[in-house]
N, C-alpha and C. Protein backbone atom coordinates (compact mmCIF):
# COMPACT_ATOMS: atom_id res chain seq x y z
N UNK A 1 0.82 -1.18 0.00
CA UNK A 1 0.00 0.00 0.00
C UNK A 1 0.88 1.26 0.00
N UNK A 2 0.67 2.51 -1.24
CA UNK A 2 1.19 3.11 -1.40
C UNK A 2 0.84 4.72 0.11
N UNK A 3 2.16 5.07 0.76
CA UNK A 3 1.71 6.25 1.93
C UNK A 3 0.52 6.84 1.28
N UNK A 4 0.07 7.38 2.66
CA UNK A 4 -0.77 9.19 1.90
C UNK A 4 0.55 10.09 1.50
N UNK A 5 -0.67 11.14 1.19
CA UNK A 5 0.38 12.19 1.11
C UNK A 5 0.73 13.06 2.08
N UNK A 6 1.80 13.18 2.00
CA UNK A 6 1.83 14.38 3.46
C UNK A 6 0.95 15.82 3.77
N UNK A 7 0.40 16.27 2.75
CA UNK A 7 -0.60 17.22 2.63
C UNK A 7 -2.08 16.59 3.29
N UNK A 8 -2.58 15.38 3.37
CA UNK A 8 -3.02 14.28 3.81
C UNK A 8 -2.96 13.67 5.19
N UNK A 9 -2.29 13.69 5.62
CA UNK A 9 -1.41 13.39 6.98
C UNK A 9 -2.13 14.65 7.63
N UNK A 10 -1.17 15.96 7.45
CA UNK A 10 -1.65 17.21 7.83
C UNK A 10 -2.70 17.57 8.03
N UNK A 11 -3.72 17.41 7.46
CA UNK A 11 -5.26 16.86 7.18
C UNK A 11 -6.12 16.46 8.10
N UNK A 12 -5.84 15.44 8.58
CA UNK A 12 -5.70 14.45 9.08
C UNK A 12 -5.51 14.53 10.91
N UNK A 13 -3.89 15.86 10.61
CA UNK A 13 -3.59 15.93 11.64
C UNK A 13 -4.81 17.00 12.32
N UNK A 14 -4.97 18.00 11.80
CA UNK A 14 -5.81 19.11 11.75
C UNK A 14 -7.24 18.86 12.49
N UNK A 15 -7.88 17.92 11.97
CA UNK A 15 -9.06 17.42 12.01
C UNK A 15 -9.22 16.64 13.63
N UNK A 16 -7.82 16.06 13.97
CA UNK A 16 -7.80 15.30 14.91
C UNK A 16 -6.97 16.02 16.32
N UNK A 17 -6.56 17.03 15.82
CA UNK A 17 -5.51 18.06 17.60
C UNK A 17 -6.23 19.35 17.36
N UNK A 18 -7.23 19.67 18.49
CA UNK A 18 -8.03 20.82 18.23
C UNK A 18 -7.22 21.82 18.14
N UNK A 19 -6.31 22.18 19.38
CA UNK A 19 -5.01 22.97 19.63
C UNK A 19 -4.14 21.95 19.54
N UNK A 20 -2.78 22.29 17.96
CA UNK A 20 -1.78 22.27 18.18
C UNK A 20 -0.93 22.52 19.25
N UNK A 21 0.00 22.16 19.59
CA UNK A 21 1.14 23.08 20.17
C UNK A 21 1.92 23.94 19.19
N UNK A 22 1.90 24.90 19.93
CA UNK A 22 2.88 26.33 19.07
C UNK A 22 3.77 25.76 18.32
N UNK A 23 4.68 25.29 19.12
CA UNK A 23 5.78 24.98 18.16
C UNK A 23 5.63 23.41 17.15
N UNK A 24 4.46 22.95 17.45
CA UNK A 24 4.55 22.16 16.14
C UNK A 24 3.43 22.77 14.94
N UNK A 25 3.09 23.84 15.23
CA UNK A 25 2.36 24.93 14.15
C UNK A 25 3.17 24.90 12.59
N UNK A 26 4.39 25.32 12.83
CA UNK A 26 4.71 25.51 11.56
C UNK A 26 5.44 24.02 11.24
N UNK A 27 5.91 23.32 11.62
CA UNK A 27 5.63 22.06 10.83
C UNK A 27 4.40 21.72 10.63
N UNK A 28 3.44 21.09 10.92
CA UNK A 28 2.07 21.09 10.28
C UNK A 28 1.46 21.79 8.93
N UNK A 29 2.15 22.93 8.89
CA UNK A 29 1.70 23.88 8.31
C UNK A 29 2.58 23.90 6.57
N UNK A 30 3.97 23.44 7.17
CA UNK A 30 5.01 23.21 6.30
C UNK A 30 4.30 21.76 5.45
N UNK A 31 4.05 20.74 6.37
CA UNK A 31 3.40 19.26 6.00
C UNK A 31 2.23 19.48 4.89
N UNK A 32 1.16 20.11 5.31
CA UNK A 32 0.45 21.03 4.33
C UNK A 32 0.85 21.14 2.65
N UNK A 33 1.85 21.41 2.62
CA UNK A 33 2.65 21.89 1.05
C UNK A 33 3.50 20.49 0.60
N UNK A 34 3.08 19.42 1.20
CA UNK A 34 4.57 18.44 0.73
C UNK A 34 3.35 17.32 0.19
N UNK A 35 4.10 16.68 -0.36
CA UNK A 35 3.77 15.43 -1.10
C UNK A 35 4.28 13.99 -0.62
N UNK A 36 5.50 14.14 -0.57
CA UNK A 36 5.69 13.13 0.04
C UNK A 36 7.20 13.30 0.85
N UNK A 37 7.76 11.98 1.49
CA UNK A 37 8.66 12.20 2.38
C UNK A 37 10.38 12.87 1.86
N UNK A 38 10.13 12.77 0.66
CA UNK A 38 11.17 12.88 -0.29
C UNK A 38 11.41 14.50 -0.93
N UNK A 39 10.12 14.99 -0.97
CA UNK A 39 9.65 16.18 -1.36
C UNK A 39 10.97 17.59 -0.31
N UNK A 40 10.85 18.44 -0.46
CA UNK A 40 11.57 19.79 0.45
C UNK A 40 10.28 21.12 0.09
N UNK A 41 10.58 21.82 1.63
CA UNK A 41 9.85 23.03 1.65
C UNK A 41 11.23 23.93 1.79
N UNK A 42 11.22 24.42 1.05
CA UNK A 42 12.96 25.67 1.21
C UNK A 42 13.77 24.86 1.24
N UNK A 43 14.64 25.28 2.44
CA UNK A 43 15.67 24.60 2.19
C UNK A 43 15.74 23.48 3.03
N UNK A 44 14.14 23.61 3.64
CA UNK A 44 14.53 21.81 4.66
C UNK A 44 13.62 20.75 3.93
N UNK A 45 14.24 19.19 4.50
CA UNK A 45 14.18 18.42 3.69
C UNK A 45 12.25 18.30 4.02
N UNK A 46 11.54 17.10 4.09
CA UNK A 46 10.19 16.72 4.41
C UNK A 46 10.39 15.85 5.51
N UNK A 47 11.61 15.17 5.12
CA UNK A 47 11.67 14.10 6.48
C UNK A 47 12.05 14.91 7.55
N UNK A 48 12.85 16.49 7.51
CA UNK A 48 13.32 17.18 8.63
C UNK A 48 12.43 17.79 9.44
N UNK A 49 10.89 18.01 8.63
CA UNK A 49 9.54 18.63 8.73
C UNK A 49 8.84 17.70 9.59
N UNK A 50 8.89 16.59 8.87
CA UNK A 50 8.19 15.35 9.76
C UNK A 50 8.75 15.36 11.01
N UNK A 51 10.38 15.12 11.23
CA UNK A 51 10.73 14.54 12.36
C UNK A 51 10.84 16.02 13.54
N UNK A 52 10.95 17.12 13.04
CA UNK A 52 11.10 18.08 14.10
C UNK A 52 8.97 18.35 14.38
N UNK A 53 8.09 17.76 13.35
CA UNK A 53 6.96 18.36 13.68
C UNK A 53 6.36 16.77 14.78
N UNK A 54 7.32 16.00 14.86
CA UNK A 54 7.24 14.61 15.64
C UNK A 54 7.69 15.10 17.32
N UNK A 55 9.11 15.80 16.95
CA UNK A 55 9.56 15.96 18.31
C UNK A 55 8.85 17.15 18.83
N UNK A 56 7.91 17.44 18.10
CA UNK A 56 7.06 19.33 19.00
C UNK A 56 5.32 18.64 19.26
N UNK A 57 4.96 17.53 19.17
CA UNK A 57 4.37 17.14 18.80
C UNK A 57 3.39 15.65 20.61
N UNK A 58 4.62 16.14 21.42
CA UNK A 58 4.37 15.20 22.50
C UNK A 58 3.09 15.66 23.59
N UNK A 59 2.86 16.77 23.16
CA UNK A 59 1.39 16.69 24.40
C UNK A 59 0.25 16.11 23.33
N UNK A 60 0.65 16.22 22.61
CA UNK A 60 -0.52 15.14 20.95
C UNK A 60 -0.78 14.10 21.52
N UNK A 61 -2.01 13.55 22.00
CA UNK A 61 -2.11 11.93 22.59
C UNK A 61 -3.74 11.43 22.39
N UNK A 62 -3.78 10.72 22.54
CA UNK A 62 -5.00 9.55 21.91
C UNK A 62 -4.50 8.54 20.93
N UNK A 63 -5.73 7.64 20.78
CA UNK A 63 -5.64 6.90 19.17
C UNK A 63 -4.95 7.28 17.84
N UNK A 64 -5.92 8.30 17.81
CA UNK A 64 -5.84 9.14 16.67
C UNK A 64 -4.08 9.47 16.25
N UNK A 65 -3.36 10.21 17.82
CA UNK A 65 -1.89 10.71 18.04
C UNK A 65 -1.35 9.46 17.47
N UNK A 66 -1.40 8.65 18.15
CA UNK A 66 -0.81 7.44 18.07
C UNK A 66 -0.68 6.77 16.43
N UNK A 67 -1.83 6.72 15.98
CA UNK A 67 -1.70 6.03 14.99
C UNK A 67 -1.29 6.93 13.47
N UNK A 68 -1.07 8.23 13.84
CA UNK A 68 -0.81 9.25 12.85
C UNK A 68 0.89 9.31 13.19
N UNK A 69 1.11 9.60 14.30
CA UNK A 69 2.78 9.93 14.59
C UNK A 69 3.46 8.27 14.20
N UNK A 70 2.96 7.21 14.49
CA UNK A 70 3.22 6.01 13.68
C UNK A 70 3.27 5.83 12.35
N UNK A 71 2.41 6.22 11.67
CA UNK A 71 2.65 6.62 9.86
C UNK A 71 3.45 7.60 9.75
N UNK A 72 3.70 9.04 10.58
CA UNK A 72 4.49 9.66 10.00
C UNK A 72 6.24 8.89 10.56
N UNK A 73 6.57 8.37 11.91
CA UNK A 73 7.87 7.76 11.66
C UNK A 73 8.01 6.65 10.39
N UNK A 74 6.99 5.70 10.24
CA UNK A 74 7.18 4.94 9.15
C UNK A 74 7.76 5.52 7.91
N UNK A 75 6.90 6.86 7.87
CA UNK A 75 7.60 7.68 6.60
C UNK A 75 8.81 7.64 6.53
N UNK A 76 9.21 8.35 7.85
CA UNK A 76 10.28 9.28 7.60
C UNK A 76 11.62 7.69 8.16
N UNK A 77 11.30 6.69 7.72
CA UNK A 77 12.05 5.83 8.67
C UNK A 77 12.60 5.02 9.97
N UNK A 78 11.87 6.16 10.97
CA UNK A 78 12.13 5.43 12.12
C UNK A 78 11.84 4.57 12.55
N UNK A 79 11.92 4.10 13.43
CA UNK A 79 11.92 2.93 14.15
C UNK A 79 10.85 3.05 15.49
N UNK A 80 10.13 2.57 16.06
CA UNK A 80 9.39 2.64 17.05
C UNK A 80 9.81 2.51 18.22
């Protein structure tokens, strides 16, 4: 099964964290504009988007957290 897209994800994310946290605002927001994990917004990569909007991203919790921050490490490679 081919990922979503990261514009998708974002989506996704939106719909499901009423309030962000501040600082994972503009990753989210960056996620928004990408396609996929491979993709760049300026001069940072998508996986750098993913993984810094992963690490701003820890008061995010439920199902929902869970099973979205799990597709996005899958993306971006990590490991669980």
């Amino acid at each position: 099964m081919e990922p979503r897209a990261l514009f998708e994800v974002a989506d996704d994310i939106r719909q499901n964290w009423a309030k962000p946290h501040y600082a994972a605002v503009p990753y989210l927001e960056a996620m928004g504009g990408l396609l996929n994990i491979r993709d760049s917004f300026g001069f940072d990569s998508a996986k750098s988007i993913v993984l810094y909007f992963l690490a701003n991203a820890g008061t995010w919790r439920g199902e929902d957290a869970r099973r979205i921050k799990a597709e996005l490490r899958s993306m971006a490679g990590v490991k669980s």
